[in-house]
Protein backbone atom coordinates (compact mmCIF):
# COMPACT_ATOMS: atom_id res chain seq x y z
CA UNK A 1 0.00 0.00 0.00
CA UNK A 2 2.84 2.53 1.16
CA UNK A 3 4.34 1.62 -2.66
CA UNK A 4 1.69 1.95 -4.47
CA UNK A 5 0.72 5.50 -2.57
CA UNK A 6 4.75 6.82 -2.88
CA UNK A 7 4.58 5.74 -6.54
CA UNK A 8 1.07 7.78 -6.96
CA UNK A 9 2.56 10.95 -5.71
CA UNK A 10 5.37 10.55 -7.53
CA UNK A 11 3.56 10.46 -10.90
CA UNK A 12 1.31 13.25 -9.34
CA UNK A 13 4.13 15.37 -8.77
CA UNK A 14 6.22 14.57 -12.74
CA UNK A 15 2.73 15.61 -14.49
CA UNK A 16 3.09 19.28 -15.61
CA UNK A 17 1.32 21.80 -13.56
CA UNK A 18 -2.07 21.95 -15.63
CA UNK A 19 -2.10 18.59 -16.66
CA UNK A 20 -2.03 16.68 -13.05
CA UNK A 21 -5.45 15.90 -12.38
CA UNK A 22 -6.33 15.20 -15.69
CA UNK A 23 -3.42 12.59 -15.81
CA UNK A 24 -4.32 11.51 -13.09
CA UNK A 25 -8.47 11.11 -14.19
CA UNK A 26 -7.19 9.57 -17.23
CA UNK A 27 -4.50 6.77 -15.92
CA UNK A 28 -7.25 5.43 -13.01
CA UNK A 29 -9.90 5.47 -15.35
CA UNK A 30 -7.55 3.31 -17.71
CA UNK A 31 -6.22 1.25 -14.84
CA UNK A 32 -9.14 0.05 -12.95
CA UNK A 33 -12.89 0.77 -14.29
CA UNK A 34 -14.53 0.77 -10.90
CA UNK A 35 -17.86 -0.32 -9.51
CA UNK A 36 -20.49 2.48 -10.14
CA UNK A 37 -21.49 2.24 -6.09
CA UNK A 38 -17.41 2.34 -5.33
CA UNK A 39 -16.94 5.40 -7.82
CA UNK A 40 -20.26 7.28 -5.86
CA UNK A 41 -18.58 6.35 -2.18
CA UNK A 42 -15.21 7.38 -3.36
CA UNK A 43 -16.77 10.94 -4.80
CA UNK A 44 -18.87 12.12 -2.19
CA UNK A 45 -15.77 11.02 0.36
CA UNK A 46 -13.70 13.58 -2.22
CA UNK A 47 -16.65 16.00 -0.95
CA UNK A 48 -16.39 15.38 2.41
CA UNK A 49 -12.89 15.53 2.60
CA UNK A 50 -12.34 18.95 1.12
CA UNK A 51 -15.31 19.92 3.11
CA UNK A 52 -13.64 19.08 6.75
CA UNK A 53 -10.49 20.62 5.28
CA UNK A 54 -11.70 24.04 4.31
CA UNK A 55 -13.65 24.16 7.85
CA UNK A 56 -10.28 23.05 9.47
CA UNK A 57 -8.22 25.73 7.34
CA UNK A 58 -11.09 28.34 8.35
CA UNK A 59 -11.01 27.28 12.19
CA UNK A 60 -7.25 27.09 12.81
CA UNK A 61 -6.24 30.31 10.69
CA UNK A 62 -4.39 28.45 7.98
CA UNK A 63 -3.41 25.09 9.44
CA UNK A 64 -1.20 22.93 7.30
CA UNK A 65 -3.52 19.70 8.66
CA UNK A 66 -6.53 21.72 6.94
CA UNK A 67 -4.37 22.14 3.87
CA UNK A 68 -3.20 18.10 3.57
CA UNK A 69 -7.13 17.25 4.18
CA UNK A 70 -8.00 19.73 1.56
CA UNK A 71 -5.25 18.40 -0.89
CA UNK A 72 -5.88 14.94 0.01
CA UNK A 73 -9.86 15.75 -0.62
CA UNK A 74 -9.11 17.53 -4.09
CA UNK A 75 -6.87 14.53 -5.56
CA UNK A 76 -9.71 12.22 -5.13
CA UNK A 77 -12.10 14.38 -6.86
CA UNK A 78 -10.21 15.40 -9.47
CA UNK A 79 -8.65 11.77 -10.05
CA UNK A 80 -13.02 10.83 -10.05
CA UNK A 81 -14.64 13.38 -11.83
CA UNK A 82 -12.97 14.73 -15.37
CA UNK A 83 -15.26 18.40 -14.75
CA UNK A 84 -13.29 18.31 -11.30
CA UNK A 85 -10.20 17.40 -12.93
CA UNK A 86 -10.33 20.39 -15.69
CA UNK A 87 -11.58 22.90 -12.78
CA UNK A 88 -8.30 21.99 -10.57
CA UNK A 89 -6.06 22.01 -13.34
CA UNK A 90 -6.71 25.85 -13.96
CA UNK A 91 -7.27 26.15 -10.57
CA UNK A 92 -3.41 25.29 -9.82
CA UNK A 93 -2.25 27.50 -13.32
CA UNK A 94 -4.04 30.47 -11.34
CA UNK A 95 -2.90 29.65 -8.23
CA UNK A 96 1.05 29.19 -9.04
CA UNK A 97 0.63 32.34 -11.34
CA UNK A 98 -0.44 34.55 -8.55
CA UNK A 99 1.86 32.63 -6.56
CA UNK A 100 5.37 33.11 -8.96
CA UNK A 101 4.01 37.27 -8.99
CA UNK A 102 3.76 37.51 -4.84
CA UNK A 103 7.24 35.68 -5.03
CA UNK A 104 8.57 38.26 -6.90
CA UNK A 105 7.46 41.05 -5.16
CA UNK A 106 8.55 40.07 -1.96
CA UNK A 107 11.91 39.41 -3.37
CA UNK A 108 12.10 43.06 -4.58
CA UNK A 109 10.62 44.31 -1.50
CA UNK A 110 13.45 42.32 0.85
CA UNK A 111 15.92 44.54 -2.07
CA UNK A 112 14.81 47.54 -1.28
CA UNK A 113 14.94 47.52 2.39
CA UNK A 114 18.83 45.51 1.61
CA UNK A 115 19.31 49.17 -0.18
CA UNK A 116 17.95 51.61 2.32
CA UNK A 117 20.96 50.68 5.23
């Protein structure tokens, strides 16, 4: 089980940002067609699990347990449902773009004050 999760993430993680859930969608639906009562259980725990993690980020200002519950959530949606998958994919475009731009600006606000002494 520990293998088969390590070598999951690890194909997660070489998928181009964009393309990771969709990969993802596509290699388990090619792998293992699944029961259509296992497929509704596994989607609505998806739900549920990015539900308890966005009321554990909310609660705990930001905890990195929230965020893993969230992630964990979102990966089983999006490796369920192809509309999920597309949606996440932009979602993490967006999210590393506005990411990569506060990046930058900090690093030229850390120059400036490197300047000012």
């Amino acid at each position: 089980m520990y293998r088969d999760l390590k070598k999951h993430v690890q194909n997660f993680i070489r998928d181009k940002p964009g393309r990771r859930f969709r990969g993802q969608y596509k290699k388990k639906k090619v792998a293992s067609p699944e029961h259509p009562v296992q497929y509704a259980i596994l989607l609505v725990s998806g739900v549920l699990l990015s539900a308890f993690g966005i009321t554990v980020v909310l609660l705990t200002f930001g905890s990195t347990v929230g965020f893993l519950i969230l992630f964990i959530g979102l990966v089983m949606l999006g490796s369920r449902s192809k509309v999920a998958a597309v949606f996440l994919d932009r979602v993490e475009v967006r999210f590393l773009q506005l990411y990569a731009r506060a990046y930058r600006r900090l690093q030229r606000k850390v120059q400036t004050l490197g300047r000012k002494k």
